[in-house]
C-alpha atoms as a PDB file:
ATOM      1  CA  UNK A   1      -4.713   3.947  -2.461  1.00  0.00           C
ATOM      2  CA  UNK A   2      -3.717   5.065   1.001  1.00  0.00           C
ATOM      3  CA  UNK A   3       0.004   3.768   2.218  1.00  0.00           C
ATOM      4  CA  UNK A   4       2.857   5.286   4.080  1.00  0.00           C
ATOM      5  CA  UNK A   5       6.400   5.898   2.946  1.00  0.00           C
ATOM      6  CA  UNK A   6       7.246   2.897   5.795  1.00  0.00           C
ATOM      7  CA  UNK A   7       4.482   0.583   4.363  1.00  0.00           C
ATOM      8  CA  UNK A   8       6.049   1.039   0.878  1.00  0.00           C
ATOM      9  CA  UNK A   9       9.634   0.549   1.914  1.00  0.00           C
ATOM     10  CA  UNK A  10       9.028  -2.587   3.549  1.00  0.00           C
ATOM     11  CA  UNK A  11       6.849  -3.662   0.369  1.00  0.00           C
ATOM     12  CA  UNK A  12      10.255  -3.057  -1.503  1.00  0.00           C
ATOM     13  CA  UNK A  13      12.128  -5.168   0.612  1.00  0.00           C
ATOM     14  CA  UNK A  14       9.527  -7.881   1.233  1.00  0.00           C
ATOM     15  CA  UNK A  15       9.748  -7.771  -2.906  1.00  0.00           C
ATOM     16  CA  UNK A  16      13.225  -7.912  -3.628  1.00  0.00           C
ATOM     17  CA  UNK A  17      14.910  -9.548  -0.076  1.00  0.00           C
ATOM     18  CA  UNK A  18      18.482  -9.558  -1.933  1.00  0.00           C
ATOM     19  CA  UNK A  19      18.578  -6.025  -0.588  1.00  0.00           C
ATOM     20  CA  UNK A  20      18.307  -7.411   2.733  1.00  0.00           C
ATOM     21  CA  UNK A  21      20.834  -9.855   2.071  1.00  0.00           C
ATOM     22  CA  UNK A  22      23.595  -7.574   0.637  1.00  0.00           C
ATOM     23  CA  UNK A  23      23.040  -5.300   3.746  1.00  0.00           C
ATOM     24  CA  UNK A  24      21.951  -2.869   1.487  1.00  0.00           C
ATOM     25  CA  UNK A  25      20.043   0.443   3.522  1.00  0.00           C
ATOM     26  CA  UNK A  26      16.862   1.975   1.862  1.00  0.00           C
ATOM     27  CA  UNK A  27      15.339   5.658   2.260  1.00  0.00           C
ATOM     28  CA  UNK A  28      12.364   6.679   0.025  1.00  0.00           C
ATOM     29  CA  UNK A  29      10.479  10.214   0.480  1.00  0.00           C
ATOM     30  CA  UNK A  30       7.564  11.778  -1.981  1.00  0.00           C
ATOM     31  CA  UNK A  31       8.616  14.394  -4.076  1.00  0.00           C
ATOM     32  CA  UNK A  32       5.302  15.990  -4.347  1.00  0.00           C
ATOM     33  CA  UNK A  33       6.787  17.889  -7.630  1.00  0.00           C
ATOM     34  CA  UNK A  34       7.599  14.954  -9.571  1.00  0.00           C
ATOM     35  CA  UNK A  35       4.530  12.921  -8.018  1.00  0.00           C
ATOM     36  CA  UNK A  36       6.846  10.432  -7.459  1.00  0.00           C
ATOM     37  CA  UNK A  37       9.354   8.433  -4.555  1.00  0.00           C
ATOM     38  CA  UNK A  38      12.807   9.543  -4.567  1.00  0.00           C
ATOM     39  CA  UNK A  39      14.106   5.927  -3.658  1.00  0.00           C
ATOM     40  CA  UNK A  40      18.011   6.062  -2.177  1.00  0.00           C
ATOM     41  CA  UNK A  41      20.028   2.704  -2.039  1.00  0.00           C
ATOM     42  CA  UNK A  42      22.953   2.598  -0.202  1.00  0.00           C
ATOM     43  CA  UNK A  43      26.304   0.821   1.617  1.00  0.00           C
ATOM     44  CA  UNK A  44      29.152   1.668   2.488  1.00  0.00           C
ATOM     45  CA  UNK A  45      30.120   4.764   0.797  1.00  0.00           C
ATOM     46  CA  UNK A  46      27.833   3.712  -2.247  1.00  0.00           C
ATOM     47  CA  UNK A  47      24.939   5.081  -3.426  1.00  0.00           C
ATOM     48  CA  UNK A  48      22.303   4.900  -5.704  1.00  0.00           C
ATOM     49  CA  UNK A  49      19.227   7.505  -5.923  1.00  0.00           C
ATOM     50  CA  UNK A  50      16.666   6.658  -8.477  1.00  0.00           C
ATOM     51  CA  UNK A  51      12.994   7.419  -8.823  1.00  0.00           C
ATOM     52  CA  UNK A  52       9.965   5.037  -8.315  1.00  0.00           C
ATOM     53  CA  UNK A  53       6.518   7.026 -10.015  1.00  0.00           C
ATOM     54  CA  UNK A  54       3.376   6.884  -8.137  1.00  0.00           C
ATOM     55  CA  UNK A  55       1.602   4.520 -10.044  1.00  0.00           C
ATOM     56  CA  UNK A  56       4.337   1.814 -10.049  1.00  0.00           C
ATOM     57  CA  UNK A  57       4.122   2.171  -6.023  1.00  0.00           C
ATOM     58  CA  UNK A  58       0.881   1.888  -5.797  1.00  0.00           C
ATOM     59  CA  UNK A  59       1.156  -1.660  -7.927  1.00  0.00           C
ATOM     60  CA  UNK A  60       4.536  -2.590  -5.578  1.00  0.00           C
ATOM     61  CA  UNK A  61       1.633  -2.289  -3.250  1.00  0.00           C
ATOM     62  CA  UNK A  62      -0.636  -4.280  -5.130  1.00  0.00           C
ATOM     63  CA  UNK A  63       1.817  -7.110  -4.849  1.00  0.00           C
ATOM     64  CA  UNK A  64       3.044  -6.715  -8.781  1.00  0.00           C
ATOM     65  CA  UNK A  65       6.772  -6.025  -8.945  1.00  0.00           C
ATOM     66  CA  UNK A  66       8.172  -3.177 -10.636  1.00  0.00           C
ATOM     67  CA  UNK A  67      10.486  -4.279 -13.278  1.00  0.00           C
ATOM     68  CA  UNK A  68      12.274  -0.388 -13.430  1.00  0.00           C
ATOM     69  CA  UNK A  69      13.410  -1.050  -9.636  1.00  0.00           C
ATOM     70  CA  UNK A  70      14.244  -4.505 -10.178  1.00  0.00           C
ATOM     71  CA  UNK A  71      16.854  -3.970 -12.726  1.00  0.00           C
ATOM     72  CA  UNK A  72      18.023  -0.191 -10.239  1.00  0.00           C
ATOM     73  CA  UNK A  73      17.997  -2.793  -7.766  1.00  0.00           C
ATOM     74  CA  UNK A  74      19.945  -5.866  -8.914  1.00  0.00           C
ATOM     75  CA  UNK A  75      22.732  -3.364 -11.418  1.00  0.00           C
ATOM     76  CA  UNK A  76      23.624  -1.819  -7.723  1.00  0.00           C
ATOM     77  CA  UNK A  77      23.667  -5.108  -6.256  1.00  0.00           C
ATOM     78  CA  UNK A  78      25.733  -5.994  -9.278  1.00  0.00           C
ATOM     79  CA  UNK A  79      28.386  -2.845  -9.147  1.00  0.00           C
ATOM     80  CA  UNK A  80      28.641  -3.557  -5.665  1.00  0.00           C
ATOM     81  CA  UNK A  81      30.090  -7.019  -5.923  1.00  0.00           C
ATOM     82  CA  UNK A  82      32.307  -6.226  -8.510  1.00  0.00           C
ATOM     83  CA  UNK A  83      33.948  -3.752  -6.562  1.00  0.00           C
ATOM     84  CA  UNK A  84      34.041  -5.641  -3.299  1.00  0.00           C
ATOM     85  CA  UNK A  85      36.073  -7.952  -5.131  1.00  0.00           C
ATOM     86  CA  UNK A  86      38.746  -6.150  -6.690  1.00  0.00           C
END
């Protein structure tokens, strides 16, 4: 399955639009040694780098969401909003 690193990235956040909504920024690149995208949340001064493998991108592409980033995804959104309101 042929896609680019931008075709994925706006998969993710067609997927899971709460990152949208929180204003959360996303960078993904291939790490051809792990055969798999080095996915990089952040905001603010917050970060989270995780790790999406190939064949769960190519089924984010297929329309079928990955449950791994979900949870990466929606524990950041979590930490985030606990901290903005302390």
């Amino acid at each position: 399955m042929g896609y680019t690193n931008v075709d994925l990235k706006g998969k993710i956040m067609e997927m899971y639009p709460e990152i949208g909504k929180h204003g959360i920024s996303v960078g993904l690149d291939f790490s051809k040694e792990k055969n798999a995208y080095i996915v990089k949340f952040a905001k603010d001064k917050h970060e989270l780098t995780t790790h999406l493998e190939k064949k769960d991108a190519d089924e984010c592409m297929d329309g079928i969401k990955c449950v791994y980033l979900g949870v990466q995804i929606g524990q950041f959104i979590k930490n985030f909003e606990i901290i903005e309101n302390e």
